[in-house]
PDB file of N, CA and C in Angstrom:
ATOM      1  N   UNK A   1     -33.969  -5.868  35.015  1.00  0.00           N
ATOM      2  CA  UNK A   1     -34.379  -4.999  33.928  1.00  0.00           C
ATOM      3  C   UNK A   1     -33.161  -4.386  33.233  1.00  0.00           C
ATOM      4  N   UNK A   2     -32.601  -3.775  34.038  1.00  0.00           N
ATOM      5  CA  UNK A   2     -31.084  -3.192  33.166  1.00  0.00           C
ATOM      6  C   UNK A   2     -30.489  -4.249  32.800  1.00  0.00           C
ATOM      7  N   UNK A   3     -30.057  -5.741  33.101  1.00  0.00           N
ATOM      8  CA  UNK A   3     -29.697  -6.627  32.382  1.00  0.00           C
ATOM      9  C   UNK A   3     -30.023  -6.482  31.293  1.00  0.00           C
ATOM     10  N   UNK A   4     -31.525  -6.926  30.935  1.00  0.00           N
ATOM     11  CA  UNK A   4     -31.819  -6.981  29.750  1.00  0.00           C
ATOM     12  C   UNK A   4     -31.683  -5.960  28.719  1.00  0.00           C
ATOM     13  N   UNK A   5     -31.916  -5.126  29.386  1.00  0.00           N
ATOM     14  CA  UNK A   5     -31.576  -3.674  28.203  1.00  0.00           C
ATOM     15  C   UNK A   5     -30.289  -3.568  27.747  1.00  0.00           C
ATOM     16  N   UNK A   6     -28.806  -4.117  28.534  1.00  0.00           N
ATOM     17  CA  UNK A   6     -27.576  -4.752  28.463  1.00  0.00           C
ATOM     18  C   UNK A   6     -27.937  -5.532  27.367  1.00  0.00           C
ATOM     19  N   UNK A   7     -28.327  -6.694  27.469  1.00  0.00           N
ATOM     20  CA  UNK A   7     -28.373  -7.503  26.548  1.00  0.00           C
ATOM     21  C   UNK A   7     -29.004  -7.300  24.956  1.00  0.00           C
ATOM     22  N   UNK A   8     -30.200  -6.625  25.394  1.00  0.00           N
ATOM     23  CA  UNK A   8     -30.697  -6.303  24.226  1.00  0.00           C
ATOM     24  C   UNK A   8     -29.718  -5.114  23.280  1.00  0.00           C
ATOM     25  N   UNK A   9     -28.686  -3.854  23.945  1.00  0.00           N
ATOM     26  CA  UNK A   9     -28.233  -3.227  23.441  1.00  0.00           C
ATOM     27  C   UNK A   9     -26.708  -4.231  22.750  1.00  0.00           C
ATOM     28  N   UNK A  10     -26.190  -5.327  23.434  1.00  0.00           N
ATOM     29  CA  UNK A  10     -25.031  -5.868  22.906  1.00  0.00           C
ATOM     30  C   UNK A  10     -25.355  -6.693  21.857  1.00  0.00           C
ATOM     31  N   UNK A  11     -26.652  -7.181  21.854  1.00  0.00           N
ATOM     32  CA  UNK A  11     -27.080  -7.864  20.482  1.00  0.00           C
ATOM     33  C   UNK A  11     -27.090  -7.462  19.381  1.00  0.00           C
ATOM     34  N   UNK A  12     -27.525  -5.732  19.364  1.00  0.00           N
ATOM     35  CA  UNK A  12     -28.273  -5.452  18.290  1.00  0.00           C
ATOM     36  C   UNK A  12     -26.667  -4.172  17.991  1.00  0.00           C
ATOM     37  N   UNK A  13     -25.833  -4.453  18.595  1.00  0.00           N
ATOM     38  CA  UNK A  13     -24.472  -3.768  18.462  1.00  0.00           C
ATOM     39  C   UNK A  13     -23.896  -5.150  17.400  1.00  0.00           C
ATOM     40  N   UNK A  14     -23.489  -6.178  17.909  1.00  0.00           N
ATOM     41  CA  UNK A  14     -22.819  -7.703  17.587  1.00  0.00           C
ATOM     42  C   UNK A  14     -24.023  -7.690  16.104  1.00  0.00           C
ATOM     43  N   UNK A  15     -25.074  -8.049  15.810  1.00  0.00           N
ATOM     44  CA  UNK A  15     -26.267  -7.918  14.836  1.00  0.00           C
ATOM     45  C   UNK A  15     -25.379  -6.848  13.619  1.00  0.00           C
ATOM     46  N   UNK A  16     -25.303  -6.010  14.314  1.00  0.00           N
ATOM     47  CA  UNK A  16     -25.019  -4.115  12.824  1.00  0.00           C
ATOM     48  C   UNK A  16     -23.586  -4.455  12.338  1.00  0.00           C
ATOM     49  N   UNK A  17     -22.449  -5.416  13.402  1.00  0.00           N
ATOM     50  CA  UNK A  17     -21.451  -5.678  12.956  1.00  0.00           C
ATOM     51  C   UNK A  17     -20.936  -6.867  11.921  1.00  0.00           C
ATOM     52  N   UNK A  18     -22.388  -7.983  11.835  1.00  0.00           N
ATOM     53  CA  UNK A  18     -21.968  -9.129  11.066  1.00  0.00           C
ATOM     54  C   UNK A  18     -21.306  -8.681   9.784  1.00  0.00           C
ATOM     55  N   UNK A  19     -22.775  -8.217   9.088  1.00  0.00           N
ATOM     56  CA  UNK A  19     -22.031  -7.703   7.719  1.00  0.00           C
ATOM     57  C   UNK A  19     -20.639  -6.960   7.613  1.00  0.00           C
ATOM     58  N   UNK A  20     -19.984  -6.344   7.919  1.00  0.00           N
ATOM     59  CA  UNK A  20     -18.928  -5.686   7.980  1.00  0.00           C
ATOM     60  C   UNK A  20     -17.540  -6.795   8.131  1.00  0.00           C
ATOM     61  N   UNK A  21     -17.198  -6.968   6.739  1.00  0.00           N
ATOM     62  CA  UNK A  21     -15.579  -7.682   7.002  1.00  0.00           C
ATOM     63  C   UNK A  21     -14.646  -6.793   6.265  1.00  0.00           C
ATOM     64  N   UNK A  22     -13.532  -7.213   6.579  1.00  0.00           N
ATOM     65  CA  UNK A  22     -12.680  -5.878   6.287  1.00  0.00           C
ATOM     66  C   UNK A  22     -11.778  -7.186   5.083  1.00  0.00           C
ATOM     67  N   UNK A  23     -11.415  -6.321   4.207  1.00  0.00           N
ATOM     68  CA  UNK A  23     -10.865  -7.158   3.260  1.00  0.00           C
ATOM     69  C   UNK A  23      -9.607  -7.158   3.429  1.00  0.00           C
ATOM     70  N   UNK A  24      -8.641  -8.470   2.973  1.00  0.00           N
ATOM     71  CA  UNK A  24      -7.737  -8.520   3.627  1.00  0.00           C
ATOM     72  C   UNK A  24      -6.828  -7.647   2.970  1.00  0.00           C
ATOM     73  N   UNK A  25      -5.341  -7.413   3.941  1.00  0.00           N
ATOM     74  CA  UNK A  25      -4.742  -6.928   3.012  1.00  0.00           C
ATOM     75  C   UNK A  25      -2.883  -7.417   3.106  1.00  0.00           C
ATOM     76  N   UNK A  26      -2.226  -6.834   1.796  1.00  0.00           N
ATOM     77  CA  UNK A  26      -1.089  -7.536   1.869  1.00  0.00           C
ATOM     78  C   UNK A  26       0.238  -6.578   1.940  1.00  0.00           C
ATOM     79  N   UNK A  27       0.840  -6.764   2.323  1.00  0.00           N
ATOM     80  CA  UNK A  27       2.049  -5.361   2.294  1.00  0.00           C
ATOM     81  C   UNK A  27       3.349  -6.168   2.184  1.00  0.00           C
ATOM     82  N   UNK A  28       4.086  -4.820   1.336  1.00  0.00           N
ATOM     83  CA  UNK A  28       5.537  -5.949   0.887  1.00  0.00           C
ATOM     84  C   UNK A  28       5.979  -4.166   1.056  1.00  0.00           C
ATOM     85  N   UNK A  29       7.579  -4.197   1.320  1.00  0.00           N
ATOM     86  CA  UNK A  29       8.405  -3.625   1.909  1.00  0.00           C
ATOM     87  C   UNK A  29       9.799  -3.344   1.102  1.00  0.00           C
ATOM     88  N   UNK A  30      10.459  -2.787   0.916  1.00  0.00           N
ATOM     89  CA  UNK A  30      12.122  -2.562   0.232  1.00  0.00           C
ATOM     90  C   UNK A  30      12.785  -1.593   0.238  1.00  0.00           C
ATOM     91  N   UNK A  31      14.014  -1.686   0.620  1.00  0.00           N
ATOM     92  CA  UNK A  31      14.867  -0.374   0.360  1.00  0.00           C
ATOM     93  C   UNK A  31      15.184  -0.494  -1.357  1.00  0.00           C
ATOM     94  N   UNK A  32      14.397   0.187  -1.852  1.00  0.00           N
ATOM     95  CA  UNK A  32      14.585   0.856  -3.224  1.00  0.00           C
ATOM     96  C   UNK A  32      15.720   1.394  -3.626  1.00  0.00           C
ATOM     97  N   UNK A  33      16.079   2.635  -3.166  1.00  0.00           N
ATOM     98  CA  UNK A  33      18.333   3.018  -2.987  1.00  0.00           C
ATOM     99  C   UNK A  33      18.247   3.163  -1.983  1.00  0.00           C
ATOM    100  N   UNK A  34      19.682   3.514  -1.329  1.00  0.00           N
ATOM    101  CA  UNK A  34      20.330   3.567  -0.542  1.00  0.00           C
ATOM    102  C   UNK A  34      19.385   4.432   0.621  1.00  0.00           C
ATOM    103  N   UNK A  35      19.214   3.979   1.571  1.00  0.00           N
ATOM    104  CA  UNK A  35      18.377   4.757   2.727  1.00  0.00           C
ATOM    105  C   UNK A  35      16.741   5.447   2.693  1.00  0.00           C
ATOM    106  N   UNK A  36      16.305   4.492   1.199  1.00  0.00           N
ATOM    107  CA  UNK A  36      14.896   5.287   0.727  1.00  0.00           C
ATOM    108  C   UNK A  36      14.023   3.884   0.792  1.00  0.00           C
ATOM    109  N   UNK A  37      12.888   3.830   1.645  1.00  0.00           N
ATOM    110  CA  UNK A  37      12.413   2.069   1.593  1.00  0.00           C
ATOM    111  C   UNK A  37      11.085   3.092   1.257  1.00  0.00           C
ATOM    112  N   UNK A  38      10.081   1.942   0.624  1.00  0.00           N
ATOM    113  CA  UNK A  38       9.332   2.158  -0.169  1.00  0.00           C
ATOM    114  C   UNK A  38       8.305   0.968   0.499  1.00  0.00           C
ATOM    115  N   UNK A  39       7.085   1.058   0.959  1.00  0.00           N
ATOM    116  CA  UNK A  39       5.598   0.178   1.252  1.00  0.00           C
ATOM    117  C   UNK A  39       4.575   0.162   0.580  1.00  0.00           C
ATOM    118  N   UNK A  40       4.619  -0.965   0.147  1.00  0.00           N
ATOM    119  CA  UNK A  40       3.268  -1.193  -1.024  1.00  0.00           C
ATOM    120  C   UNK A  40       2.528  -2.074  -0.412  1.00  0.00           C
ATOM    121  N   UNK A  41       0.819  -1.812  -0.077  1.00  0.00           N
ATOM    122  CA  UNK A  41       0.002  -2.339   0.718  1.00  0.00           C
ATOM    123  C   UNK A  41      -1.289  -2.268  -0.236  1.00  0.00           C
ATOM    124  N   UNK A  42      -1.977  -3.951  -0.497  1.00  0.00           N
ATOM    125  CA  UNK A  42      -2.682  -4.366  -1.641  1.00  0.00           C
ATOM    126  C   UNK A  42      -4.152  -4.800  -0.701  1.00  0.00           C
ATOM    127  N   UNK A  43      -5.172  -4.346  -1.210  1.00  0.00           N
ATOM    128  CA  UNK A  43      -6.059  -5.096  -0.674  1.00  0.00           C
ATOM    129  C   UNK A  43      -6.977  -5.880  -1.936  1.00  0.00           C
ATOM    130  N   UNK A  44      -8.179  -6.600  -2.349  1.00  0.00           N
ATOM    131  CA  UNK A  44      -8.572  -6.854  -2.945  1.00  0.00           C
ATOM    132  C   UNK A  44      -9.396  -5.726  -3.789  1.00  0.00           C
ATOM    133  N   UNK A  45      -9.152  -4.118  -3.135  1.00  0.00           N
ATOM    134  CA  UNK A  45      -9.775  -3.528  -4.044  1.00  0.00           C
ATOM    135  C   UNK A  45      -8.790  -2.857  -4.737  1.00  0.00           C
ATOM    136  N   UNK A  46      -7.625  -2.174  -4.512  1.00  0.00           N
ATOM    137  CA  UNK A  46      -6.450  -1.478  -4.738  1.00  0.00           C
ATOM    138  C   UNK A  46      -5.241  -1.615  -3.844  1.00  0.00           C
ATOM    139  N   UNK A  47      -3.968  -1.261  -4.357  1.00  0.00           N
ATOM    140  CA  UNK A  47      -2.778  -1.419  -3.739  1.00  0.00           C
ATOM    141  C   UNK A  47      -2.232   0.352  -4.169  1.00  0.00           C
ATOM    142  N   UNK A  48      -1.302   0.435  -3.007  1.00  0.00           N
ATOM    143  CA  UNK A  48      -0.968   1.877  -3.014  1.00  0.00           C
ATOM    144  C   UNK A  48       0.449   1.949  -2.344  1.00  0.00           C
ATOM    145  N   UNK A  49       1.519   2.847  -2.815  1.00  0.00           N
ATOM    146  CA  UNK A  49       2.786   2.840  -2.489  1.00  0.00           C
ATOM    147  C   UNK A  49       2.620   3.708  -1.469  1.00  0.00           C
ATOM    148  N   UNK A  50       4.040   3.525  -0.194  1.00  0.00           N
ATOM    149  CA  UNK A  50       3.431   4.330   0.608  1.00  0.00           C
ATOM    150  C   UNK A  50       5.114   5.003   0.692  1.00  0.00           C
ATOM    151  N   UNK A  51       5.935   6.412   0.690  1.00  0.00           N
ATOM    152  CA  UNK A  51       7.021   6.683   1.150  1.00  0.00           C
ATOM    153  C   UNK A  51       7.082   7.663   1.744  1.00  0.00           C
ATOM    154  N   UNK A  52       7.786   8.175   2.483  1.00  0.00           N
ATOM    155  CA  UNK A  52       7.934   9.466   3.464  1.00  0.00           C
ATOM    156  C   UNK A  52       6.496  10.021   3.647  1.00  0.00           C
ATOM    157  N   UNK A  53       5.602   9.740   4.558  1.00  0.00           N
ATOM    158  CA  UNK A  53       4.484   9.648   4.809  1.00  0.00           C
ATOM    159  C   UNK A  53       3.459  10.083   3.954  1.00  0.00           C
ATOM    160  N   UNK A  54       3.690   9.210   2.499  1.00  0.00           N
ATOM    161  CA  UNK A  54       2.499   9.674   1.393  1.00  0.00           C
ATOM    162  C   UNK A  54       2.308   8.417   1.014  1.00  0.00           C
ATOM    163  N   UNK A  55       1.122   8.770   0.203  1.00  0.00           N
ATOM    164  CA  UNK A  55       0.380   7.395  -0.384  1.00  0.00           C
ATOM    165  C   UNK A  55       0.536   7.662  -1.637  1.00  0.00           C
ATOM    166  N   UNK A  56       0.634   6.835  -2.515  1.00  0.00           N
ATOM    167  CA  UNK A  56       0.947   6.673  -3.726  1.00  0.00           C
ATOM    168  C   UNK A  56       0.157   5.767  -4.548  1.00  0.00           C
ATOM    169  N   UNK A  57      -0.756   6.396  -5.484  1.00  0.00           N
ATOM    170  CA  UNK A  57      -1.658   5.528  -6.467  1.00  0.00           C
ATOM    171  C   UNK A  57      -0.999   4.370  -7.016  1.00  0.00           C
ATOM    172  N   UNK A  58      -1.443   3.762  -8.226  1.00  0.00           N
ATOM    173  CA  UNK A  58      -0.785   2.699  -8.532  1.00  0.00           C
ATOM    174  C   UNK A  58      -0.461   3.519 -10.059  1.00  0.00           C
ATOM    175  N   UNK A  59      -1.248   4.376 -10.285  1.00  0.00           N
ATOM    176  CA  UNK A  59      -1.005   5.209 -11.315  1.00  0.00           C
ATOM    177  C   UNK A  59      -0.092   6.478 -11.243  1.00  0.00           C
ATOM    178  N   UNK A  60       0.471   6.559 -10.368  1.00  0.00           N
ATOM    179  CA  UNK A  60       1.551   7.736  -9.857  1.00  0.00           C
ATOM    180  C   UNK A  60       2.563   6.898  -9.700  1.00  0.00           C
ATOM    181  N   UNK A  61       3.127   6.123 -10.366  1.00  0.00           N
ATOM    182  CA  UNK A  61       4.501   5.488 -10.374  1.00  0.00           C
ATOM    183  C   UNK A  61       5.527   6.280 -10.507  1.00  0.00           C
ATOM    184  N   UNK A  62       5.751   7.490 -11.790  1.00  0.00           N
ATOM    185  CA  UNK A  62       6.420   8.518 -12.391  1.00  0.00           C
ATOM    186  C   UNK A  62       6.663   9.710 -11.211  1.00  0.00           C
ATOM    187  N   UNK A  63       5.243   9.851 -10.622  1.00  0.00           N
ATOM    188  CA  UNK A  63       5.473  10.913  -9.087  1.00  0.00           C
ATOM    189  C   UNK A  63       6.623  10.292  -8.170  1.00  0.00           C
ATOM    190  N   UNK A  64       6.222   9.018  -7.666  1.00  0.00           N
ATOM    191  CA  UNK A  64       6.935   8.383  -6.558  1.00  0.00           C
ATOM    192  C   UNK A  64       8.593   8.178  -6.946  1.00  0.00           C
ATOM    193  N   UNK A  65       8.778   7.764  -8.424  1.00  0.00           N
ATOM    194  CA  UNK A  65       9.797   7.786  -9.047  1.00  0.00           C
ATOM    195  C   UNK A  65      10.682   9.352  -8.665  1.00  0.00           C
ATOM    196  N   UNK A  66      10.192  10.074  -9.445  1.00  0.00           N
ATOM    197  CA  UNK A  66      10.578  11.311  -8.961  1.00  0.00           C
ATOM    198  C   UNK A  66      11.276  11.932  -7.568  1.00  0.00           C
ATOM    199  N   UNK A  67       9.941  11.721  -6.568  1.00  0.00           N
ATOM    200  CA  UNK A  67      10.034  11.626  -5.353  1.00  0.00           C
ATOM    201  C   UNK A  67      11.477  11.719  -4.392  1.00  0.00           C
ATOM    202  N   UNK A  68      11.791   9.804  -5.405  1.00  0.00           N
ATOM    203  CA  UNK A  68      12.580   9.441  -3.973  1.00  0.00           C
ATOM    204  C   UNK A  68      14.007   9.685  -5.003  1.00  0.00           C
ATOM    205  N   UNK A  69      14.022  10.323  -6.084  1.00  0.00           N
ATOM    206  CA  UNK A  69      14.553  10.695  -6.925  1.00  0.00           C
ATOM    207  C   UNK A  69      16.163  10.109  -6.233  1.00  0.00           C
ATOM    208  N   UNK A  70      16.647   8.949  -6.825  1.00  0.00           N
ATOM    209  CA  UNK A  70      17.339   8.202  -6.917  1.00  0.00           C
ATOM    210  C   UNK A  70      18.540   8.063  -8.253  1.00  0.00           C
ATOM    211  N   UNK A  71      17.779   8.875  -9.029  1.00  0.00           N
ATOM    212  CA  UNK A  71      18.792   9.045 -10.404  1.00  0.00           C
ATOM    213  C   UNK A  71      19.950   9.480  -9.931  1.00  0.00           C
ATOM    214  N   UNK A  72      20.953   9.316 -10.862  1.00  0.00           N
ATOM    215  CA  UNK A  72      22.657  10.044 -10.315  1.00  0.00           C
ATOM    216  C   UNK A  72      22.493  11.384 -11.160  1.00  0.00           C
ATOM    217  N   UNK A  73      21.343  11.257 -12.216  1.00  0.00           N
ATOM    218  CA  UNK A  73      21.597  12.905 -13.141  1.00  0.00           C
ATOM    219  C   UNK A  73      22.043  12.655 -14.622  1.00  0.00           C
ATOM    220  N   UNK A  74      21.784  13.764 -15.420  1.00  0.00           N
ATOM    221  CA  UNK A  74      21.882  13.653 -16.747  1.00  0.00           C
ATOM    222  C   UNK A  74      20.523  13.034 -17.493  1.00  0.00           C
ATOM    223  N   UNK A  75      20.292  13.412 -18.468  1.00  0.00           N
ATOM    224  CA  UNK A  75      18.327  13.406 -18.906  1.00  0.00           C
ATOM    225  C   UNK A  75      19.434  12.114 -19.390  1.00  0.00           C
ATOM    226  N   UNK A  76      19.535  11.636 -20.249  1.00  0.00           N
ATOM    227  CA  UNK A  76      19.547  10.132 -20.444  1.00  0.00           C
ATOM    228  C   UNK A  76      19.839   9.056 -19.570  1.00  0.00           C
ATOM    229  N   UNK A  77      20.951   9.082 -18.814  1.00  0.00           N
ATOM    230  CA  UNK A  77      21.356   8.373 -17.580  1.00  0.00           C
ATOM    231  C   UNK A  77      19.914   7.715 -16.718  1.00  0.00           C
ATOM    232  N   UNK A  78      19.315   9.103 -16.580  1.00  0.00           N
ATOM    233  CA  UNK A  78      18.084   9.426 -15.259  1.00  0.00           C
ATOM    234  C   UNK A  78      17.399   8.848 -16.199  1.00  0.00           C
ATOM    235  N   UNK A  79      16.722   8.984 -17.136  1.00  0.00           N
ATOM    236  CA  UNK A  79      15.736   8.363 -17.899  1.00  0.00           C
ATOM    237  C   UNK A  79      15.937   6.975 -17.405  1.00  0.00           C
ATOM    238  N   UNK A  80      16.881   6.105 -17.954  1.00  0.00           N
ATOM    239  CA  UNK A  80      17.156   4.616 -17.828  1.00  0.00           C
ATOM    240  C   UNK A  80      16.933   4.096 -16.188  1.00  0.00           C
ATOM    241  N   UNK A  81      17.861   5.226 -15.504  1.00  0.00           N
ATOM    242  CA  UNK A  81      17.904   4.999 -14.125  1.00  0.00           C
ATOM    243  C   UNK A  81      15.950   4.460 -13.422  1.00  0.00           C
ATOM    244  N   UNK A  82      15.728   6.110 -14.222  1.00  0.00           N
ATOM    245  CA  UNK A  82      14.160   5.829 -14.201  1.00  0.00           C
ATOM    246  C   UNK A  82      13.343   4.775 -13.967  1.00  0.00           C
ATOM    247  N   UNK A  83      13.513   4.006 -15.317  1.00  0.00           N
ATOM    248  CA  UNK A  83      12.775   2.898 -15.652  1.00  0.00           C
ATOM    249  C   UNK A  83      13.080   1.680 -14.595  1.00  0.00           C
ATOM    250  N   UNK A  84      14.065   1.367 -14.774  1.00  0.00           N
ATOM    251  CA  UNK A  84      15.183   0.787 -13.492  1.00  0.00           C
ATOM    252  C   UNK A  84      14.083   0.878 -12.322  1.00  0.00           C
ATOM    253  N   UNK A  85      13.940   1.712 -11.887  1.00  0.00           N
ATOM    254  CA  UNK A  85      13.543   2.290 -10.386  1.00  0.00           C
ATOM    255  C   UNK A  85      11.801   2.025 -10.331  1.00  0.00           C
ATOM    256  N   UNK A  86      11.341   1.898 -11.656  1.00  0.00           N
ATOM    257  CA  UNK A  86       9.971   1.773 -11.770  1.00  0.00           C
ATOM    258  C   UNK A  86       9.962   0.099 -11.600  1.00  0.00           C
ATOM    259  N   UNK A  87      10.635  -0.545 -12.339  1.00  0.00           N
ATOM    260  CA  UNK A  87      10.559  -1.621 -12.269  1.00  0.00           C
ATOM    261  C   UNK A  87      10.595  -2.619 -10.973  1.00  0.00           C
ATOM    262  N   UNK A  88      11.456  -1.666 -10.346  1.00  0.00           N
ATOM    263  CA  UNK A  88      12.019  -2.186  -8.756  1.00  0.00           C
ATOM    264  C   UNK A  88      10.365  -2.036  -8.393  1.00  0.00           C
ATOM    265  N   UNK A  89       9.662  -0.809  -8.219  1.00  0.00           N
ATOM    266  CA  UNK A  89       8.611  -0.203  -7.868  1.00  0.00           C
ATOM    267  C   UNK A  89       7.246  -1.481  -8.174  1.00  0.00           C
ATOM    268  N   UNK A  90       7.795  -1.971  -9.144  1.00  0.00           N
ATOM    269  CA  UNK A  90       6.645  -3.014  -9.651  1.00  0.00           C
ATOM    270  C   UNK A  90       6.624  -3.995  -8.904  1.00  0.00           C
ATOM    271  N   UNK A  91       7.730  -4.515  -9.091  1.00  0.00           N
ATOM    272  CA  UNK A  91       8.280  -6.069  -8.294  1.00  0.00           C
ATOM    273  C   UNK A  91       7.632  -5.904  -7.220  1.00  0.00           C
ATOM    274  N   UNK A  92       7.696  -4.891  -6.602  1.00  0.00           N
ATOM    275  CA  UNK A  92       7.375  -4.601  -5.386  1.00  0.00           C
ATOM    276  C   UNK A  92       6.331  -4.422  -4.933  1.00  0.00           C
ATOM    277  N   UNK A  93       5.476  -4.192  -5.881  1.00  0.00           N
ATOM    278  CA  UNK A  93       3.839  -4.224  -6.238  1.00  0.00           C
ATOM    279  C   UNK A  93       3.230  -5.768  -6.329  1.00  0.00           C
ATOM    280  N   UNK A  94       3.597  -6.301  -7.020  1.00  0.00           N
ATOM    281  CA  UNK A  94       3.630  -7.966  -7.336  1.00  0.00           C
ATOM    282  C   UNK A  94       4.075  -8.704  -6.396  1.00  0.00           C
ATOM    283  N   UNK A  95       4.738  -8.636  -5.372  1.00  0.00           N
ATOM    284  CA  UNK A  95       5.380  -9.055  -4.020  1.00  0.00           C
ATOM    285  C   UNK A  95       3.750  -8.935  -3.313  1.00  0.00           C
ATOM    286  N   UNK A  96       3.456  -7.497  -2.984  1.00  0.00           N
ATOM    287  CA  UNK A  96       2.187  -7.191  -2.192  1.00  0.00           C
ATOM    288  C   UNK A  96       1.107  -8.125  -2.503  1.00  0.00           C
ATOM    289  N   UNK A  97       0.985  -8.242  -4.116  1.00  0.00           N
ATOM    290  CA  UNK A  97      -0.599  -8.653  -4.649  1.00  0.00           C
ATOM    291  C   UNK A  97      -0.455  -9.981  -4.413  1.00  0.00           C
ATOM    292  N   UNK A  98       0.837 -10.301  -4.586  1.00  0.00           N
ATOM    293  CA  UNK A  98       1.161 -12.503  -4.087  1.00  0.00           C
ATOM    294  C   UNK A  98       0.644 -12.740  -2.492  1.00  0.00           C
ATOM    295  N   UNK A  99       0.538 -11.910  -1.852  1.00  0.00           N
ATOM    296  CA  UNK A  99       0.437 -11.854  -0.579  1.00  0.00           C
ATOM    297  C   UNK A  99      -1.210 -12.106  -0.558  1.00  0.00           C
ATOM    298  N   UNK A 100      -1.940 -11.710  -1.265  1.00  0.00           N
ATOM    299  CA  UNK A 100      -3.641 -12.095  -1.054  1.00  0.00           C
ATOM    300  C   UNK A 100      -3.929 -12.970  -1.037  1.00  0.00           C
ATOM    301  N   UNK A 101      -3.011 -13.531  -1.990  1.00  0.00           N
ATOM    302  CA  UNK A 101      -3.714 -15.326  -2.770  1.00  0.00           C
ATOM    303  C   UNK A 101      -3.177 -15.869  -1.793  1.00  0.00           C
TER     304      UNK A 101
END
């Protein structure tokens, strides 16, 4: 008798779990400057930057930029530096999302 109630409880456990797949996901990695690495982890629904234990939208590029604030200084310099650093930020995004396919 307790067998079966065993059995009947591991079925209907294994049963509630079919539906449930976890979508895959892809992660790409880089030291961005000098001693600052940066994790971007993509799944088929969203990808998100990850640095000094935060998560980072895909729309908070300018935050994370900031962040790991890598500029040498000066509003024009840093501006360019900026973009620079976003771009790295992308690649690095596009690294992750190659990883699904």
């Amino acid at each position: 008798m307790l067998f079966v109630l065993f059995t009947i409880g591991l079925l209907s456990i294994t049963l509630s779990n079919c539906g449930e797949t976890e979508s895959p996901e892809s992660c790409a990695q880089d030291e961005i400057c000098t001693g600052k690495s940066v994790t971007t982890c993509c799944t088929n629904d969203a990808c998100v930057y990850k640095y000094n234990g935060k998560d980072y939208q895909e729309d908070e590029l300018d935050q994370l930029a900031d962040d790991l604030g890598c500029t040498s200084g000066g509003a024009r310099v840093a501006s360019e530096e900026k973009e620079q650093l976003k771009d790295q930020l992308r690649a690095l995004l596009n690294k992750a999302k190659a990883g699904l396919h």
